[in-house]
PDB file of N, CA and C in Angstrom:
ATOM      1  N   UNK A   1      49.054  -8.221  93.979  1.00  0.00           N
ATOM      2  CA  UNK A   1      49.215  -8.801  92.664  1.00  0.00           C
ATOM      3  C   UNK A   1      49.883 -10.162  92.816  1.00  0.00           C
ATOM      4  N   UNK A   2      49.364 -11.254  91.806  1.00  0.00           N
ATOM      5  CA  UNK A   2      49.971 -12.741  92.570  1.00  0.00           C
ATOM      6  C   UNK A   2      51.453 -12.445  91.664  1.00  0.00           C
ATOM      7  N   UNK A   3      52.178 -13.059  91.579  1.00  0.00           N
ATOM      8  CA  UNK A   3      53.332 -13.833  90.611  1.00  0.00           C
ATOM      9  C   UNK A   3      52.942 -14.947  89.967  1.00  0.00           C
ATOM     10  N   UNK A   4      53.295 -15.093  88.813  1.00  0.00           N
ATOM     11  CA  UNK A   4      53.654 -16.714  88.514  1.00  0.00           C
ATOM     12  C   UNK A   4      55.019 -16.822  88.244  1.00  0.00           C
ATOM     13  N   UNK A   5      54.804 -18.215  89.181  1.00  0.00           N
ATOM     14  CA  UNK A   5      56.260 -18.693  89.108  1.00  0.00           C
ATOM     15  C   UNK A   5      56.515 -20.008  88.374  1.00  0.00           C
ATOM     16  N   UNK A   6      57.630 -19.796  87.400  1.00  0.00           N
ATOM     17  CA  UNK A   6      57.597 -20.946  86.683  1.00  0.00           C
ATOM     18  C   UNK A   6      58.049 -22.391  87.030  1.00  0.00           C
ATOM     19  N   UNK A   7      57.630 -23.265  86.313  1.00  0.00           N
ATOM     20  CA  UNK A   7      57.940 -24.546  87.382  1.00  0.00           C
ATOM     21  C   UNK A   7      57.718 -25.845  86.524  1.00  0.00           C
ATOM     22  N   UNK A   8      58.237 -26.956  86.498  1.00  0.00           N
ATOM     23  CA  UNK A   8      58.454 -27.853  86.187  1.00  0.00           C
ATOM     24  C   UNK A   8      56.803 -27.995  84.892  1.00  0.00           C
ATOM     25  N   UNK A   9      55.951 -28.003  85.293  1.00  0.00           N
ATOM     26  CA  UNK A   9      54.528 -28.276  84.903  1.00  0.00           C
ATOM     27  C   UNK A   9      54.268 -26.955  83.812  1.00  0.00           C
ATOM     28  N   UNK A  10      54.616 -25.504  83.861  1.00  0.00           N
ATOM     29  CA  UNK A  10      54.304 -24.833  83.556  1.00  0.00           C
ATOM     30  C   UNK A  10      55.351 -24.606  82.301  1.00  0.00           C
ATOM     31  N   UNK A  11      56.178 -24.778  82.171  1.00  0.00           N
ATOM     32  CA  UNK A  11      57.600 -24.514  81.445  1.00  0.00           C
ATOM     33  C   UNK A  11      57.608 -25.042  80.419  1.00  0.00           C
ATOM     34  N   UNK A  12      57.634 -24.356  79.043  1.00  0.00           N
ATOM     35  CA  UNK A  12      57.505 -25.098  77.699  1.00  0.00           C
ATOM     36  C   UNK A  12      58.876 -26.048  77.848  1.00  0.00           C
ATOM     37  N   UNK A  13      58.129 -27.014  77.201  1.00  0.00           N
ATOM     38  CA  UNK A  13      59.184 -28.167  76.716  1.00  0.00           C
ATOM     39  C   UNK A  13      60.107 -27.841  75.570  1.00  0.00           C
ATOM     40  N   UNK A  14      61.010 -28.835  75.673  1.00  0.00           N
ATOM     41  CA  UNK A  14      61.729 -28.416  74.584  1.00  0.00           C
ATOM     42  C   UNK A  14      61.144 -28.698  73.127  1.00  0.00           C
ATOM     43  N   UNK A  15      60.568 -29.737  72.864  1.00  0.00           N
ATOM     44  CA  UNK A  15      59.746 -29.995  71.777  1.00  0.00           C
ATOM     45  C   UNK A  15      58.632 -28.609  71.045  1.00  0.00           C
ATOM     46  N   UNK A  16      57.984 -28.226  72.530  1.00  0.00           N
ATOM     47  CA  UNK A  16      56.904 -26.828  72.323  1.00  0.00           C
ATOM     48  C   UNK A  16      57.810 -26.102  71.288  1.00  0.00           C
ATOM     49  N   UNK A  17      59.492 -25.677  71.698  1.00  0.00           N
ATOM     50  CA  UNK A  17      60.360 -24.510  71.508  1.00  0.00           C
ATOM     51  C   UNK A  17      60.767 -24.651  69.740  1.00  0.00           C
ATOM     52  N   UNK A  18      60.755 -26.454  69.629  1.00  0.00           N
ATOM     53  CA  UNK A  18      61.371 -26.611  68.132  1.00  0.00           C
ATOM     54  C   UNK A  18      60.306 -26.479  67.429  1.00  0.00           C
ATOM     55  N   UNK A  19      59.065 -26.230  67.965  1.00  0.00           N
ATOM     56  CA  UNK A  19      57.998 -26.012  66.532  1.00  0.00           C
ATOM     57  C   UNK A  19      57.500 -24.665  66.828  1.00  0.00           C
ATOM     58  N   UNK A  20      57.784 -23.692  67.538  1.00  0.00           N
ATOM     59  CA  UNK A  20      57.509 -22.519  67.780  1.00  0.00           C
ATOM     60  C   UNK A  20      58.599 -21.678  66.558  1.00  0.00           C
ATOM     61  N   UNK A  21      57.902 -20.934  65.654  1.00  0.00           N
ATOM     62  CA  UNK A  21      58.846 -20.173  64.633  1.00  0.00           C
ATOM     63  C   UNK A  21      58.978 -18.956  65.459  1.00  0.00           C
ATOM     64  N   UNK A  22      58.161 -18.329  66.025  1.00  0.00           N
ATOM     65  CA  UNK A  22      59.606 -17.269  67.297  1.00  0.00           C
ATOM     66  C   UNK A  22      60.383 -17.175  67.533  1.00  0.00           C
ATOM     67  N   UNK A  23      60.367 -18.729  68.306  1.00  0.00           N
ATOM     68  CA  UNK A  23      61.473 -19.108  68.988  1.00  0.00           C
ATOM     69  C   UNK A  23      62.939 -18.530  68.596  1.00  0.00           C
ATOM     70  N   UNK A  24      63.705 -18.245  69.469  1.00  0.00           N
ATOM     71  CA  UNK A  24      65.462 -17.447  69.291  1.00  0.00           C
ATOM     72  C   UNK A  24      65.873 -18.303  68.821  1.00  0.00           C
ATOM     73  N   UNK A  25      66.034 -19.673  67.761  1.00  0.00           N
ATOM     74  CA  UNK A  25      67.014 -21.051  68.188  1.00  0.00           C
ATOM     75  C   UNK A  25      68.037 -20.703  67.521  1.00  0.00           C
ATOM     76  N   UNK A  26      68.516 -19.425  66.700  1.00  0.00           N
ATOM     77  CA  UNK A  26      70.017 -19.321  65.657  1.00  0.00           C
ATOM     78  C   UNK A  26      70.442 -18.504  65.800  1.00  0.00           C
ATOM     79  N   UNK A  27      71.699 -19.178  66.131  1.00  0.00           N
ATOM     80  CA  UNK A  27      72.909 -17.564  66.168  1.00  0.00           C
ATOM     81  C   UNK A  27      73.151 -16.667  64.823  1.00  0.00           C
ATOM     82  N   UNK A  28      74.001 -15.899  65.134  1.00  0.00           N
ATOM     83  CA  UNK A  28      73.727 -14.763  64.106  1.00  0.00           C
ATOM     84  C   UNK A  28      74.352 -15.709  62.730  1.00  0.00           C
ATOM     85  N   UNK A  29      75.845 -16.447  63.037  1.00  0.00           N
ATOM     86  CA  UNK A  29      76.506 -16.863  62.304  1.00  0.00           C
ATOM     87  C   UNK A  29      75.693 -18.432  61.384  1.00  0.00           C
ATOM     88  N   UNK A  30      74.880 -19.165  62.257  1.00  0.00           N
ATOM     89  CA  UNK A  30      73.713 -20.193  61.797  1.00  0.00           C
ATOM     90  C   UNK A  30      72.809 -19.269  60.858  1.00  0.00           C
ATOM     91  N   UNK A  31      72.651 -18.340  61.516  1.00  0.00           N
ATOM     92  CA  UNK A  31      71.103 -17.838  60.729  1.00  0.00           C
ATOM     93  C   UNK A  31      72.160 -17.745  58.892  1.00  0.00           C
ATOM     94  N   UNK A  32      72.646 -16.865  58.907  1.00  0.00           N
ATOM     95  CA  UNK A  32      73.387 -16.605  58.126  1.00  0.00           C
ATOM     96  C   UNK A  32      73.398 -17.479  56.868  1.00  0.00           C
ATOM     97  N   UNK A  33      74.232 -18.883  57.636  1.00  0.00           N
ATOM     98  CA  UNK A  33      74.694 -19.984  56.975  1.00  0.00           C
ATOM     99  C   UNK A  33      73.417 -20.327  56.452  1.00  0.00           C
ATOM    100  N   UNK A  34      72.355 -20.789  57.161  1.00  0.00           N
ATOM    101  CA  UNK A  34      70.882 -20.932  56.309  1.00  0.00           C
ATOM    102  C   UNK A  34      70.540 -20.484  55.429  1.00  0.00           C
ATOM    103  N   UNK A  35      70.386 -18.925  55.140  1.00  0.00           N
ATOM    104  CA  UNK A  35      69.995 -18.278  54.329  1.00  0.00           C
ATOM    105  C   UNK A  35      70.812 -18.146  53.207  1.00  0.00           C
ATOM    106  N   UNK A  36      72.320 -17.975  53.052  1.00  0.00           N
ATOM    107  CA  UNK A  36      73.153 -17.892  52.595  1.00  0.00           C
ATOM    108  C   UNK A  36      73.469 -16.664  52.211  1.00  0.00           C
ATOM    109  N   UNK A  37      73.863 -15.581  53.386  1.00  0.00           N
ATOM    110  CA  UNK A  37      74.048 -15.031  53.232  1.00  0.00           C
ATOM    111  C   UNK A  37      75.367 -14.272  54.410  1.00  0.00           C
ATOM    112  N   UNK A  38      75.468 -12.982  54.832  1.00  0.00           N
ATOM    113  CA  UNK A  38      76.919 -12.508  55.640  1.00  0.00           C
ATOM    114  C   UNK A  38      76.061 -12.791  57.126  1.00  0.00           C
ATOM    115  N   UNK A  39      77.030 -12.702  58.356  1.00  0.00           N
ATOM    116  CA  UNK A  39      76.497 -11.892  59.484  1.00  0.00           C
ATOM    117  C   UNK A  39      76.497 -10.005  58.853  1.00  0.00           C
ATOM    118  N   UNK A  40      76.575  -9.646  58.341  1.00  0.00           N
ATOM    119  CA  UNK A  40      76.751  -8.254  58.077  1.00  0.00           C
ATOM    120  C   UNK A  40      75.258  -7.726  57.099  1.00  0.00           C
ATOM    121  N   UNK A  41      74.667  -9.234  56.359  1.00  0.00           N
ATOM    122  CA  UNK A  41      73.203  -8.216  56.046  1.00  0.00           C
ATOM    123  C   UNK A  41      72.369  -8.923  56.977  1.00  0.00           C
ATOM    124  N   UNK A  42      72.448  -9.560  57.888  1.00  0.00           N
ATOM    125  CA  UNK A  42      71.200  -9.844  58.616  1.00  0.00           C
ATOM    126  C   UNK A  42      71.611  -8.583  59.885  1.00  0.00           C
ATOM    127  N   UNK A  43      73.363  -7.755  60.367  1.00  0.00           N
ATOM    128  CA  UNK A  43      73.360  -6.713  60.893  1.00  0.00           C
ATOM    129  C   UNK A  43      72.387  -5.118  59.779  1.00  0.00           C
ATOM    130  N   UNK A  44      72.495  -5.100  58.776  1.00  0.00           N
ATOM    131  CA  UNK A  44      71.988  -4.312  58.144  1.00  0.00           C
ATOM    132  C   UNK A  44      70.491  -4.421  57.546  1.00  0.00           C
ATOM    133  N   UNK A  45      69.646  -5.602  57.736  1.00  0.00           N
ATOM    134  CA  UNK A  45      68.065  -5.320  57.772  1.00  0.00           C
ATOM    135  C   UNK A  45      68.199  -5.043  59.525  1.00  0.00           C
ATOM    136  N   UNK A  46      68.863  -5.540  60.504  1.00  0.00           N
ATOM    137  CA  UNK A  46      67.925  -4.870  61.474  1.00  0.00           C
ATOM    138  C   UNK A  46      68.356  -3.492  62.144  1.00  0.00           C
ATOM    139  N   UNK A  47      69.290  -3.332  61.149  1.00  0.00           N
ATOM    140  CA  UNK A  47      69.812  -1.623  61.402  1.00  0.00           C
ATOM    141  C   UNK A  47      68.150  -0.489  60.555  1.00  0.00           C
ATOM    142  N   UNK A  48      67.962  -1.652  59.626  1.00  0.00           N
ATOM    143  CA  UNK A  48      66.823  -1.089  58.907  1.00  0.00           C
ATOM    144  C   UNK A  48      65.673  -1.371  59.815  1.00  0.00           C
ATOM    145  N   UNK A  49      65.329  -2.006  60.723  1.00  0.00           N
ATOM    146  CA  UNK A  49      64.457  -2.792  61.229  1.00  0.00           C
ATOM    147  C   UNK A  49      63.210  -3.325  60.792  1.00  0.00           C
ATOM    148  N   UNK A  50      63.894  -4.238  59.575  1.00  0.00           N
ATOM    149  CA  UNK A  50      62.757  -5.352  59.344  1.00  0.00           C
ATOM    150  C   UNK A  50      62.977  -6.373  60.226  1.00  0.00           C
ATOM    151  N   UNK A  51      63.770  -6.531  60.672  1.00  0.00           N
ATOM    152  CA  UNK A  51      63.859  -7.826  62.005  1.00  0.00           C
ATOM    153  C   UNK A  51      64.526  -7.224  63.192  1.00  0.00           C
ATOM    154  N   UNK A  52      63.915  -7.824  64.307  1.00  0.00           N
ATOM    155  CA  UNK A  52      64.370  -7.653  65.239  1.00  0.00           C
ATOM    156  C   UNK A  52      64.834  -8.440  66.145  1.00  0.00           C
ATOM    157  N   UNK A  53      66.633  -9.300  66.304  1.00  0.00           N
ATOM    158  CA  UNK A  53      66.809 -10.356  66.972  1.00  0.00           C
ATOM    159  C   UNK A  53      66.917 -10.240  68.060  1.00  0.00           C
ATOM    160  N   UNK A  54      66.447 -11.182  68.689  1.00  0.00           N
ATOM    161  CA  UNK A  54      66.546 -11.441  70.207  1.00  0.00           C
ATOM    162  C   UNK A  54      67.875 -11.494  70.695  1.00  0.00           C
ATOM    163  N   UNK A  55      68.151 -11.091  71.744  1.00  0.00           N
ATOM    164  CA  UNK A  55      69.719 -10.970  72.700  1.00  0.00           C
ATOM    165  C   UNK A  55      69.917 -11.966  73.410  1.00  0.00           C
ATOM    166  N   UNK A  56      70.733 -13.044  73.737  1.00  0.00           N
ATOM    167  CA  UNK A  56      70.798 -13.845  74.533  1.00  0.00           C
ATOM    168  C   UNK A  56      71.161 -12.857  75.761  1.00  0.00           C
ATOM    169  N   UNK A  57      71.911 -13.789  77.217  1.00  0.00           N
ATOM    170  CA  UNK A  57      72.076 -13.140  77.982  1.00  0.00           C
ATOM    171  C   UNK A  57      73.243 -12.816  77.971  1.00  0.00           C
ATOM    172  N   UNK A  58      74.360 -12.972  76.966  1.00  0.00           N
ATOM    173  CA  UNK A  58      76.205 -12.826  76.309  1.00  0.00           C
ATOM    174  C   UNK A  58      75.446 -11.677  75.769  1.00  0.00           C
ATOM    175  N   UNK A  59      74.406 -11.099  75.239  1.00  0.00           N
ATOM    176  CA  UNK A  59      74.149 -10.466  74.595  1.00  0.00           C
ATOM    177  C   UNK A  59      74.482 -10.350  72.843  1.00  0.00           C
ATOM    178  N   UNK A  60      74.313 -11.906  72.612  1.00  0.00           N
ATOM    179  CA  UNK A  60      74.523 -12.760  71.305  1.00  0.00           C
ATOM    180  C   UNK A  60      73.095 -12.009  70.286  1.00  0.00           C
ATOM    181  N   UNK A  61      72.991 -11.996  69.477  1.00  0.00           N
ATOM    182  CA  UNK A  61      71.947 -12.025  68.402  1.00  0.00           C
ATOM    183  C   UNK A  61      71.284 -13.745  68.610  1.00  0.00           C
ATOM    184  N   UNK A  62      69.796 -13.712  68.521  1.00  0.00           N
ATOM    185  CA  UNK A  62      69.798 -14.994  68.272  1.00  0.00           C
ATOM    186  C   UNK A  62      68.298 -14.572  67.582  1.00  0.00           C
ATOM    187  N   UNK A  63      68.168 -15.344  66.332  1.00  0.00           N
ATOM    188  CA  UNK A  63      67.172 -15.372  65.176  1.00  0.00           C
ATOM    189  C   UNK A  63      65.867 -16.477  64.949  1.00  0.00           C
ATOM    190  N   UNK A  64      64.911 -16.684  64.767  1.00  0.00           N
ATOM    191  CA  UNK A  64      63.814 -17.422  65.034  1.00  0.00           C
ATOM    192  C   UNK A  64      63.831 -17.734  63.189  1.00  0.00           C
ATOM    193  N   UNK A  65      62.963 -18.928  63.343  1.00  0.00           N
ATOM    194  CA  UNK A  65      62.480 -19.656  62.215  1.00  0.00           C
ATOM    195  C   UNK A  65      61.865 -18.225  61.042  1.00  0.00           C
ATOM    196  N   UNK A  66      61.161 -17.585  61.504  1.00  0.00           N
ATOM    197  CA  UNK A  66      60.339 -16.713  61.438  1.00  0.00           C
ATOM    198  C   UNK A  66      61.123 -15.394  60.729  1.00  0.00           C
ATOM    199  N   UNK A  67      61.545 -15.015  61.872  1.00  0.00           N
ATOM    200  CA  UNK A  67      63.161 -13.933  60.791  1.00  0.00           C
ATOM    201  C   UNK A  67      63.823 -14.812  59.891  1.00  0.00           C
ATOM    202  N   UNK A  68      63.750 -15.769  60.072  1.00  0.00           N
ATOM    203  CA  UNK A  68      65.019 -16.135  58.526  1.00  0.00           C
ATOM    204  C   UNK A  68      63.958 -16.160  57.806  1.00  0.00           C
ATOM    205  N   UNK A  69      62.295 -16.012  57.832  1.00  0.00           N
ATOM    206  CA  UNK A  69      62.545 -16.162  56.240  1.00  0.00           C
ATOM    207  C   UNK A  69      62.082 -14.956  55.989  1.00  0.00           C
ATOM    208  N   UNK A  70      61.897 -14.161  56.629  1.00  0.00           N
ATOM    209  CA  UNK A  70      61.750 -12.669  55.907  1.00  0.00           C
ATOM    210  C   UNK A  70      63.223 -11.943  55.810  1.00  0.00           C
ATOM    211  N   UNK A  71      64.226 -12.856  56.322  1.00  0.00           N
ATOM    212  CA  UNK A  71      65.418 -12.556  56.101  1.00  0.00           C
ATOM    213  C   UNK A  71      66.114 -13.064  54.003  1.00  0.00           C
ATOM    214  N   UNK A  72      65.602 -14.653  54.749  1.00  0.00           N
ATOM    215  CA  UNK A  72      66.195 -14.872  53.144  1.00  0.00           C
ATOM    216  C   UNK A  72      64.644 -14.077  52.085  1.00  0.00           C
ATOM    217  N   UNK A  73      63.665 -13.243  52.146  1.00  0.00           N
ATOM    218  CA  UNK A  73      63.081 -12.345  51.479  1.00  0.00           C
ATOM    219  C   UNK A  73      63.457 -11.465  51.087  1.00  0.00           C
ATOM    220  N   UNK A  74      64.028 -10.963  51.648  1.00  0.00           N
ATOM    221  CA  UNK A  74      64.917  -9.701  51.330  1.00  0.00           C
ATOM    222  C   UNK A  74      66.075  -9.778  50.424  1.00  0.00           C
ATOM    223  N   UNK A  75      66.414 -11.194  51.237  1.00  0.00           N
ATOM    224  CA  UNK A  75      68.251 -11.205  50.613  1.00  0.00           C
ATOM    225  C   UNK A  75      68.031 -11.757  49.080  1.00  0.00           C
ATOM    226  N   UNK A  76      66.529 -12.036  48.606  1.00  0.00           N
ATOM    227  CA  UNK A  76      66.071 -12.128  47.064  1.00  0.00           C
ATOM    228  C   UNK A  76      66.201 -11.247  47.014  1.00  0.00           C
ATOM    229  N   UNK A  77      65.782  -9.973  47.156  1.00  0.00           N
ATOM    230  CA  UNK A  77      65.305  -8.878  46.749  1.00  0.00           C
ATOM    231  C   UNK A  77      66.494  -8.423  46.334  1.00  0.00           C
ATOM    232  N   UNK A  78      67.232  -7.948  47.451  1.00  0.00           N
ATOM    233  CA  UNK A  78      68.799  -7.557  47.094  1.00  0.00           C
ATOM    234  C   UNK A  78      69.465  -8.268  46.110  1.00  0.00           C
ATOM    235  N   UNK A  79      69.707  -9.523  46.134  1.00  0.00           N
ATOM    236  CA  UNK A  79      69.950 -10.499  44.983  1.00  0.00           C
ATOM    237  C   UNK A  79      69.898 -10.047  43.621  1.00  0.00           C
ATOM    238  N   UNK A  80      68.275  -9.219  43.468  1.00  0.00           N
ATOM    239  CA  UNK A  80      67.627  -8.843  42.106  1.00  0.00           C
ATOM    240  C   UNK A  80      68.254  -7.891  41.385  1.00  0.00           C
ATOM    241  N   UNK A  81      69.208  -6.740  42.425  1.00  0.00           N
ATOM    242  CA  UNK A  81      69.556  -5.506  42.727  1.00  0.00           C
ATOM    243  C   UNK A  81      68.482  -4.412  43.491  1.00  0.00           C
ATOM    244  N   UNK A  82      67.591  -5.070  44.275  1.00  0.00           N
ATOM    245  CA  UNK A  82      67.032  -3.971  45.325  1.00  0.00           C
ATOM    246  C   UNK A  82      67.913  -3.503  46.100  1.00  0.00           C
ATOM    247  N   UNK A  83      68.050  -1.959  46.617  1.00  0.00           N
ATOM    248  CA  UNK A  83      68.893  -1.706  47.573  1.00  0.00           C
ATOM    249  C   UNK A  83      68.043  -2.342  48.873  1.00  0.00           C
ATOM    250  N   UNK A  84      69.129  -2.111  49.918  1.00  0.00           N
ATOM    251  CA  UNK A  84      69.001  -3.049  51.243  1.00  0.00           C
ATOM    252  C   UNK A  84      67.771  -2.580  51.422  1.00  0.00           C
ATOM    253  N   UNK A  85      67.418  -1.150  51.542  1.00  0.00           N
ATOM    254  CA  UNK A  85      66.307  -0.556  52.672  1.00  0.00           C
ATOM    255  C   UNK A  85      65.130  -0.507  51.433  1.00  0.00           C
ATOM    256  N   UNK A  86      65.273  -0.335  50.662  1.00  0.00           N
ATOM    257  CA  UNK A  86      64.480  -0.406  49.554  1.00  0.00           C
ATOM    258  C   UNK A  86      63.468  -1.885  49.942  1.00  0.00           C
ATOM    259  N   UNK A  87      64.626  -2.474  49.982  1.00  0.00           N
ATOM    260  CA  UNK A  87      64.346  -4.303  50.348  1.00  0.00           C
ATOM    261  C   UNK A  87      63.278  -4.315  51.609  1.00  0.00           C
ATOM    262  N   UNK A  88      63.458  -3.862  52.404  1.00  0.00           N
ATOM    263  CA  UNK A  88      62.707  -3.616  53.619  1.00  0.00           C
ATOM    264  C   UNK A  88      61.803  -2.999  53.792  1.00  0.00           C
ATOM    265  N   UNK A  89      61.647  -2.189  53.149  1.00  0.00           N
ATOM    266  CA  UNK A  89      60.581  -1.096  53.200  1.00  0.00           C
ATOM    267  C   UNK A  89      59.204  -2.164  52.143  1.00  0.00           C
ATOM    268  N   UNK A  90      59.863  -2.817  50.842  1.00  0.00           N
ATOM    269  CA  UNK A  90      58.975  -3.501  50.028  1.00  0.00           C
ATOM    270  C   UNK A  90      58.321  -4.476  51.172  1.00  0.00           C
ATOM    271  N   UNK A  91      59.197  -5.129  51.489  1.00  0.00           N
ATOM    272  CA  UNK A  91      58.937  -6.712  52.426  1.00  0.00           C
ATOM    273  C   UNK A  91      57.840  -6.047  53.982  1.00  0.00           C
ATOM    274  N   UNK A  92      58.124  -4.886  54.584  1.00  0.00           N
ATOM    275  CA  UNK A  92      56.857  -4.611  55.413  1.00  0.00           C
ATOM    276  C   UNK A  92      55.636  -3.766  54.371  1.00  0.00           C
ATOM    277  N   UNK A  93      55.631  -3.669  53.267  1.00  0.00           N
ATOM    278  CA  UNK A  93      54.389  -3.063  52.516  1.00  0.00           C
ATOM    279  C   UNK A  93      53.862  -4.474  52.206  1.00  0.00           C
ATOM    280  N   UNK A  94      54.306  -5.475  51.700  1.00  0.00           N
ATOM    281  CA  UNK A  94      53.962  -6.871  51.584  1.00  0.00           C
ATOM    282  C   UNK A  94      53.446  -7.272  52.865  1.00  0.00           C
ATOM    283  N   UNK A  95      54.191  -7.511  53.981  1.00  0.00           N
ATOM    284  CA  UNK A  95      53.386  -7.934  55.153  1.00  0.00           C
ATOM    285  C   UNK A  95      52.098  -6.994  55.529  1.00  0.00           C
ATOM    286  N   UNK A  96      52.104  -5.796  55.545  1.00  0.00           N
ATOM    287  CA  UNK A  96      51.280  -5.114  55.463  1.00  0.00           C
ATOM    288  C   UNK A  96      49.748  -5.429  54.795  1.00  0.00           C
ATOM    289  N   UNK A  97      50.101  -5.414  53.367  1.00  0.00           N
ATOM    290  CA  UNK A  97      48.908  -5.833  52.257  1.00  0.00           C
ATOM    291  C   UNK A  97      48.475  -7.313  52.771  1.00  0.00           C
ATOM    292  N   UNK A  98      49.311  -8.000  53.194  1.00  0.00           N
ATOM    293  CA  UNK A  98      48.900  -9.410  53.474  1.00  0.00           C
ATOM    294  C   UNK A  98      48.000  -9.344  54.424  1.00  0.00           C
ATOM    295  N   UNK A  99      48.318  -8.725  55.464  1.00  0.00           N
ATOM    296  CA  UNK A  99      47.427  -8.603  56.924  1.00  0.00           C
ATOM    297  C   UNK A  99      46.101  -7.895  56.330  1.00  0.00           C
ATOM    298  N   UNK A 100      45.887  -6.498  55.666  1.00  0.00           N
ATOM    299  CA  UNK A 100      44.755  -6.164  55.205  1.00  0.00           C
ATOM    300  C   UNK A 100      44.052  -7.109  54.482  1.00  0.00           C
ATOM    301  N   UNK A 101      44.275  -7.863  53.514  1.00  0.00           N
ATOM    302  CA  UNK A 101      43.648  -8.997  52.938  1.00  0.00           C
ATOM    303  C   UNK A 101      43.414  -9.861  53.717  1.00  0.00           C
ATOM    304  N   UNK A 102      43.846 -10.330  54.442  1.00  0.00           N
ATOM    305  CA  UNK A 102      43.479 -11.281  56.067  1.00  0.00           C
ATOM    306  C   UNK A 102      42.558 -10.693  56.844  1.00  0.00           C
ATOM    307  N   UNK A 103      42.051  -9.370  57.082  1.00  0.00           N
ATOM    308  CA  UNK A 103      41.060  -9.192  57.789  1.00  0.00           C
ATOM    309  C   UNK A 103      40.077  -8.971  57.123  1.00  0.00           C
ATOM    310  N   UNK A 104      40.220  -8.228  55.623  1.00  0.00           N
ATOM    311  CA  UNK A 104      39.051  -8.365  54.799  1.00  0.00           C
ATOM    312  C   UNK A 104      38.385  -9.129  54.521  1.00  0.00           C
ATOM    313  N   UNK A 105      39.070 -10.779  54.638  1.00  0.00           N
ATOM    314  CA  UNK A 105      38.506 -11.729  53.882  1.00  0.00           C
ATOM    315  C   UNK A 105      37.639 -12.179  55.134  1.00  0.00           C
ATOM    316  N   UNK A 106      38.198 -12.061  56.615  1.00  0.00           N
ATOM    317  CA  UNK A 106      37.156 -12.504  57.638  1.00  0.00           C
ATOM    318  C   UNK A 106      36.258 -11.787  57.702  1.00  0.00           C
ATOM    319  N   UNK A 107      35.880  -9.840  57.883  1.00  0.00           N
ATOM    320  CA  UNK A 107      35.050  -9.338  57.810  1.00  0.00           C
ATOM    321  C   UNK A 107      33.802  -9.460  56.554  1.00  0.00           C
ATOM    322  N   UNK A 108      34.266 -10.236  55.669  1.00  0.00           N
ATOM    323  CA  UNK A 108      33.446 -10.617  54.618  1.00  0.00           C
ATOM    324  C   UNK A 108      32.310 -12.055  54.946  1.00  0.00           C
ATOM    325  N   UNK A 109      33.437 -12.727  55.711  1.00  0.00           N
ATOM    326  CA  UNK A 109      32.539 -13.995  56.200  1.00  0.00           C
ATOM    327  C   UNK A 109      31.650 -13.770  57.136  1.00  0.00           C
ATOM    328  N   UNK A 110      30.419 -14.214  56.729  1.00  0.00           N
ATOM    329  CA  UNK A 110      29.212 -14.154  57.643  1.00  0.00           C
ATOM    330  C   UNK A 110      29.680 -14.434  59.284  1.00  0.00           C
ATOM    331  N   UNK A 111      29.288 -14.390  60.222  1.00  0.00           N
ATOM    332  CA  UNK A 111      29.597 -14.696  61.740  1.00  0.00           C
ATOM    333  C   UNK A 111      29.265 -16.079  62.237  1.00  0.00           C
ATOM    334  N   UNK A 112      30.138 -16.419  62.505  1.00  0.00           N
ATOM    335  CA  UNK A 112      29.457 -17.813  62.691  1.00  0.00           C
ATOM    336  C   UNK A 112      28.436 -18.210  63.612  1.00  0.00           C
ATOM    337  N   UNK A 113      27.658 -18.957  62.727  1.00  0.00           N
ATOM    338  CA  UNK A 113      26.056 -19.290  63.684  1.00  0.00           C
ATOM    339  C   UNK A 113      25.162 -18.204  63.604  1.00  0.00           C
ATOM    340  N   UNK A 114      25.907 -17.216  62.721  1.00  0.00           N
ATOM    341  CA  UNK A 114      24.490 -15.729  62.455  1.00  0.00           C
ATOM    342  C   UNK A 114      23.727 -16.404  61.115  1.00  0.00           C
ATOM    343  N   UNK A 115      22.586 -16.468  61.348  1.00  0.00           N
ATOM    344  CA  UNK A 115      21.916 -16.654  59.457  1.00  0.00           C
ATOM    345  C   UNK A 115      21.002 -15.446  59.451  1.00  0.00           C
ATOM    346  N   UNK A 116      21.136 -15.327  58.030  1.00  0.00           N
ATOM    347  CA  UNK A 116      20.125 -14.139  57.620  1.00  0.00           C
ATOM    348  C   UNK A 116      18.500 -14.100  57.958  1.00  0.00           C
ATOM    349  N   UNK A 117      18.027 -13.203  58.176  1.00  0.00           N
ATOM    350  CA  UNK A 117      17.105 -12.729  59.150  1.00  0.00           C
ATOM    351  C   UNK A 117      15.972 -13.139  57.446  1.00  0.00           C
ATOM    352  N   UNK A 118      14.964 -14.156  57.339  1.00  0.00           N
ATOM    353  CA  UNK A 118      13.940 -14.642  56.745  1.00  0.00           C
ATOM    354  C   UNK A 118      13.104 -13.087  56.317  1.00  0.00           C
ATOM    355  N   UNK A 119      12.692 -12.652  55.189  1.00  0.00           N
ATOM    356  CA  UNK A 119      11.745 -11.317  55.563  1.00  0.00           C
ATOM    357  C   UNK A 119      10.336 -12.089  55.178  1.00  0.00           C
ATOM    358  N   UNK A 120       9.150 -11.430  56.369  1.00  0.00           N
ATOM    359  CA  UNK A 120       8.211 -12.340  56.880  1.00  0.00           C
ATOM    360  C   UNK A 120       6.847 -11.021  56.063  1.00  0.00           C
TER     361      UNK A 120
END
């Protein structure tokens, strides 16, 4: 089996990392401050596990573009008076419905470069 080994050429840049919404770039206490909300409900959605933060190697929480905003989603919800898990459970039935409507709408589109068969 080969390896790859990473290396100067192969290694995302730092630029790649700031437009990647994955990306880990916020601590627990940043993420927080963004959203405006505690370190204690971004600990309690992923006790619920609507998010799941990445560990540095301190074994820090660190949060992506991407979790904060299904983070500050929730923290509407709760806002409204949704309970926390209530909150979570809505926000993956939403991602959910979203993704089914995303594949429906491609399985609907013809294939590309298929045209309908002429009847002769």
């Amino acid at each position: 089996m080969d390896e790859v080994s990473v290396t100067a050429e192969n290694m995302p840049s730092p630029h790649d990392r700031l437009d990647d919404d994955d990306y880990p770039a916020y601590t627990m206490g940043r993420a927080a401050e963004m959203i405006g909300t505690t370190p204690a409900f971004l600990r309690a959605i992923g006790e619920a596990r609507l998010i799941t933060p990445l560990r540095s190697e301190g074994g820090h929480r660190r949060y992506s573009r991407y979790q904060l905003r299904i983070a500050a989603r929730a923290r509407e919800l709760v806002d409204q008076g949704t309970p926390v898990e209530a909150a979570c459970r809505i926000i993956i039935l939403e991602d959910q419905l979203e993704e089914a409507m995303r594949i429906n709408e491609e399985l609907r589109r013809p294939a590309a470069g298929s045209h309908p068969k002429a009847d002769a």
